[in-house]
C-alpha atoms as a PDB file:
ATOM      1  CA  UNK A   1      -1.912 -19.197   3.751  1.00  0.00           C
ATOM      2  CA  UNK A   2      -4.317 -18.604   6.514  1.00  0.00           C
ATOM      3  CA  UNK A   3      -7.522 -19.970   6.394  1.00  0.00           C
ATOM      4  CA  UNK A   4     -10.685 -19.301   8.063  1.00  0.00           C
ATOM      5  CA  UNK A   5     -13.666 -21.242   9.460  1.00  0.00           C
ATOM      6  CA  UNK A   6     -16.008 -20.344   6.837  1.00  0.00           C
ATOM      7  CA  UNK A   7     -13.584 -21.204   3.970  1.00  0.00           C
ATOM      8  CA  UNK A   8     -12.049 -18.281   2.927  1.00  0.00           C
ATOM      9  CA  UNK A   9      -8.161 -18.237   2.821  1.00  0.00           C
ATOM     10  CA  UNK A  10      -5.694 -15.183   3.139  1.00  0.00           C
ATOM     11  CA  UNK A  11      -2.524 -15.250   1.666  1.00  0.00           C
ATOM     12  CA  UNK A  12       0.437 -14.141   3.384  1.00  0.00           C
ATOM     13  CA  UNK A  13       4.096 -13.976   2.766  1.00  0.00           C
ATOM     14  CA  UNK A  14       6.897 -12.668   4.007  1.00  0.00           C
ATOM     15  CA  UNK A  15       9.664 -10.645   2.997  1.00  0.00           C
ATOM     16  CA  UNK A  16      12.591  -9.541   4.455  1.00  0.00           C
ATOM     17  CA  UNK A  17      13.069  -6.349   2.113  1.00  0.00           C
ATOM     18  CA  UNK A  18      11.617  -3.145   2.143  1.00  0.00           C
ATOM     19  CA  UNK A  19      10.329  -3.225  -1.600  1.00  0.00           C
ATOM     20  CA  UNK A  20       8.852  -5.944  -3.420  1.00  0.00           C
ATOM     21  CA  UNK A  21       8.253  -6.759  -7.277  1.00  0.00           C
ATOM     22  CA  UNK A  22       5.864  -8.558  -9.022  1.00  0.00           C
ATOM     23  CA  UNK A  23       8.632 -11.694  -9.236  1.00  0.00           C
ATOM     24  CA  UNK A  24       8.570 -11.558  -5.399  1.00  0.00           C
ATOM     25  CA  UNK A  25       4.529 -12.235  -4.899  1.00  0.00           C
ATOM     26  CA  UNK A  26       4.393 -14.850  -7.779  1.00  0.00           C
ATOM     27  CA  UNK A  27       3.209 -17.310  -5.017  1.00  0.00           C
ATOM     28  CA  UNK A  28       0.454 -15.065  -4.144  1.00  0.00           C
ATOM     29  CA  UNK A  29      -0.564 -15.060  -7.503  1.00  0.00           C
ATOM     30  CA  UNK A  30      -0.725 -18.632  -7.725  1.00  0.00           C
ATOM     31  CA  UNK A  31      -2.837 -18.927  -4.513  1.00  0.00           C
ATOM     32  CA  UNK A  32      -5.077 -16.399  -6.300  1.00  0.00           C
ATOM     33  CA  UNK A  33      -5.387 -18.471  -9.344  1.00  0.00           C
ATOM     34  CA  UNK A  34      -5.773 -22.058  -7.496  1.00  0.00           C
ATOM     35  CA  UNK A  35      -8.894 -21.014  -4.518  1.00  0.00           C
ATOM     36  CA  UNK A  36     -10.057 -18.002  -6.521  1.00  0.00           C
ATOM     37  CA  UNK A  37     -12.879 -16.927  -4.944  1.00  0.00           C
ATOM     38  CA  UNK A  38     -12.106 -18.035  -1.657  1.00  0.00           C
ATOM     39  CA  UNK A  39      -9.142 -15.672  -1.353  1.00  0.00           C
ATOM     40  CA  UNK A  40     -10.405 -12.736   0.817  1.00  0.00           C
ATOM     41  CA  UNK A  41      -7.105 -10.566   0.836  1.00  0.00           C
ATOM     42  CA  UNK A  42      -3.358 -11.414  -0.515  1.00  0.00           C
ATOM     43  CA  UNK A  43      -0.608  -9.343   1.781  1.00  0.00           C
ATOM     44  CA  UNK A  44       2.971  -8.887   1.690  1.00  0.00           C
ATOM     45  CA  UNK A  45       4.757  -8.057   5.013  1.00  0.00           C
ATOM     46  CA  UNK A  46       8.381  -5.912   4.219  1.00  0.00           C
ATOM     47  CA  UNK A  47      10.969  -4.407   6.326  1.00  0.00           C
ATOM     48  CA  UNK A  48       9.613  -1.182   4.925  1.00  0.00           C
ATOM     49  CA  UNK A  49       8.388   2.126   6.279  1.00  0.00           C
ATOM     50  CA  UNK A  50       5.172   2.691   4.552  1.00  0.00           C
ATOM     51  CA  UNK A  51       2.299   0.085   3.729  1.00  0.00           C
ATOM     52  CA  UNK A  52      -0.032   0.871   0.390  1.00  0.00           C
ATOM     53  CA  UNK A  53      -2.354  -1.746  -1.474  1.00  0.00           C
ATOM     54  CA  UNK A  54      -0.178  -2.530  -5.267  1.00  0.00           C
ATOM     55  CA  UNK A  55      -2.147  -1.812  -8.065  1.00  0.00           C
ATOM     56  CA  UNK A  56      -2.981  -5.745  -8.248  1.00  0.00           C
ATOM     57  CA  UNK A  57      -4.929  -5.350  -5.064  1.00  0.00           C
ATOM     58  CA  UNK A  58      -2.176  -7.217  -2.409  1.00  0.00           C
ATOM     59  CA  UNK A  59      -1.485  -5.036   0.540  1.00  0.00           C
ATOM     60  CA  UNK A  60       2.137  -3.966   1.415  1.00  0.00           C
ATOM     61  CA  UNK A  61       2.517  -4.127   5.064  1.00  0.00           C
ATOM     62  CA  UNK A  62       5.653  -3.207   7.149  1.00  0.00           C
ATOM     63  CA  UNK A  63       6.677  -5.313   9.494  1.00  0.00           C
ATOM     64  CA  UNK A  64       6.898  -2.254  12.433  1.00  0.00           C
ATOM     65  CA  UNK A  65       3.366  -1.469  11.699  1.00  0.00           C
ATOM     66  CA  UNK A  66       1.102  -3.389  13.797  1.00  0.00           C
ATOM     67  CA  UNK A  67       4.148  -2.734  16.756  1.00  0.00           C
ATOM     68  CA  UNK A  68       4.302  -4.866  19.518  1.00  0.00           C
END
């Protein structure tokens, strides 16, 4: 969880697989569910090729992406 000055909190976790399943961001969830409105993103960060946004609105994000 990363917060910011004005209050609002991203939550981040890591992975260290390229897929994830809804089991896998359960902690995300619950972040969701305890600051509600003062979550401003939820994102997953994978050892896989591709990032997308899940239906449930968290954002897939390979690792490789951002580079170095």
């Amino acid at each position: 969880m990363i917060t910011g000055s004005e209050g609002g909190v991203l939550a981040a976790e890591v992975k260290l697989s390229a897929t994830v399943s809804d089991h896998d961001l359960r902690h995300l969830n619950w972040l969701l569910s305890r600051y509600g409105d003062h979550v401003v993103d939820r994102i997953v960060i994978t050892t896989g090729s591709t990032a997308h946004r899940r239906r449930d609105g968290i954002a897939v994000i390979p690792l490789a992406l951002p580079g170095p």
